[in-house]
Protein backbone atom coordinates (compact mmCIF):
# COMPACT_ATOMS: atom_id res chain seq x y z
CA UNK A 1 -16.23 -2.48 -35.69
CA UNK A 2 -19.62 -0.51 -35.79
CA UNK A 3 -19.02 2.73 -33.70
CA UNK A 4 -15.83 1.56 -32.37
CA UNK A 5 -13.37 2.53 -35.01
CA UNK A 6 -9.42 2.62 -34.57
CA UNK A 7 -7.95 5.77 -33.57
CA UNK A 8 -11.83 6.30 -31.63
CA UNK A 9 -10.76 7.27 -27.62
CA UNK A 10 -13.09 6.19 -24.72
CA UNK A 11 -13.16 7.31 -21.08
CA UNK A 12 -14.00 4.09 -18.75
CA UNK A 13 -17.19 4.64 -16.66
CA UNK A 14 -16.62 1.69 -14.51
CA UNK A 15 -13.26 -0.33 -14.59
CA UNK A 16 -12.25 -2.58 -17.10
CA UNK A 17 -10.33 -5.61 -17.45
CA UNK A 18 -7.59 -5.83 -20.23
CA UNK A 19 -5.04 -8.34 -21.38
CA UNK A 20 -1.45 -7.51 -21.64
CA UNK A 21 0.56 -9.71 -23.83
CA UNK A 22 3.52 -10.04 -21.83
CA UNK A 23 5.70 -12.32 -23.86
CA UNK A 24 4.98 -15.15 -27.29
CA UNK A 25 3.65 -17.75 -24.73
CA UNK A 26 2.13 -15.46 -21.92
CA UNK A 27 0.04 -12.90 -20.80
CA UNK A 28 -1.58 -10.95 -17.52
CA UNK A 29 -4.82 -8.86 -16.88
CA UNK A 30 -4.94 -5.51 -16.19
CA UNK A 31 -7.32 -3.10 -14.41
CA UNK A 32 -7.96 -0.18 -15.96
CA UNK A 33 -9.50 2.32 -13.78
CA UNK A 34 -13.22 4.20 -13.31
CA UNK A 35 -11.79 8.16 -15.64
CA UNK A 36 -9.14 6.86 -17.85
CA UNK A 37 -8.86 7.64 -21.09
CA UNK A 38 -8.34 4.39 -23.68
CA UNK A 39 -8.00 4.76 -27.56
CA UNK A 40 -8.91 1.95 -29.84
CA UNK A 41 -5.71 1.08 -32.02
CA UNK A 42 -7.35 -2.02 -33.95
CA UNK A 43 -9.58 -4.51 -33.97
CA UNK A 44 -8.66 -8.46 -33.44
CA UNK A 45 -10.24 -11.45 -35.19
CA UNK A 46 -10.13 -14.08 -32.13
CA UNK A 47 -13.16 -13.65 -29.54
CA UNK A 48 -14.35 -10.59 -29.93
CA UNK A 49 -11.21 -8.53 -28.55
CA UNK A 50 -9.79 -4.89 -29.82
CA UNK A 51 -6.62 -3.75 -29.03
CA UNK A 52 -6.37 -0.29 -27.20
CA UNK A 53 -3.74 1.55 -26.11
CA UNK A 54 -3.63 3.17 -22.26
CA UNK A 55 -0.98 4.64 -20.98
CA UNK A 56 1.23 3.96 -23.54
CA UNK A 57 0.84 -0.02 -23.62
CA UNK A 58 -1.17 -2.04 -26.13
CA UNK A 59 -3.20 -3.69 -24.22
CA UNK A 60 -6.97 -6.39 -25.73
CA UNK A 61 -10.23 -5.71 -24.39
CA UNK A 62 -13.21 -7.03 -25.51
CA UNK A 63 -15.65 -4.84 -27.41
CA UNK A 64 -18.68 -5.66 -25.15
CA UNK A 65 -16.80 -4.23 -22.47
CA UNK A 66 -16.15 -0.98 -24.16
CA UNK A 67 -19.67 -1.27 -25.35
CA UNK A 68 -21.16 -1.04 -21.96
CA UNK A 69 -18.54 0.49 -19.82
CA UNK A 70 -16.72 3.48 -21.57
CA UNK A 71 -18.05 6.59 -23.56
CA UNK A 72 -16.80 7.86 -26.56
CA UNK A 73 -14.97 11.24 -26.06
């Protein structure tokens, strides 16, 4: 992941959307807010998504998004 490396920690410029895998056959979104702090944890294979972790959960985002909303700290 070019510039986005694991253990690499953002702070969100305008909010993002996340995924939260809630259980095997379900999931919700999640806002994460405009001055949070995320840290990429890993990178996933299927559409273009990383995993982060805020606030303690592991959350998916798409790379695009941390691309053009969030600044490496």
């Amino acid at each position: 992941m070019q510039g986005k490396s694991a253990g690499a920690t953002y702070r969100v410029h305008t909010p993002l959307v996340a995924l939260k895998y809630v259980s095997d056959s379900g999931s919700q979104f999640v806002t994460i807010p405009r001055g949070a702090t995320i840290r990429v944890t890993g990178e996933r294979k299927e559409l273009g998504l990383v995993e982060i972790q805020y606030e303690g959960e592991a959350l998916a985002i798409f790379r695009r998004d941390i691309e053009k909303h969030a600044e490496q700290v």
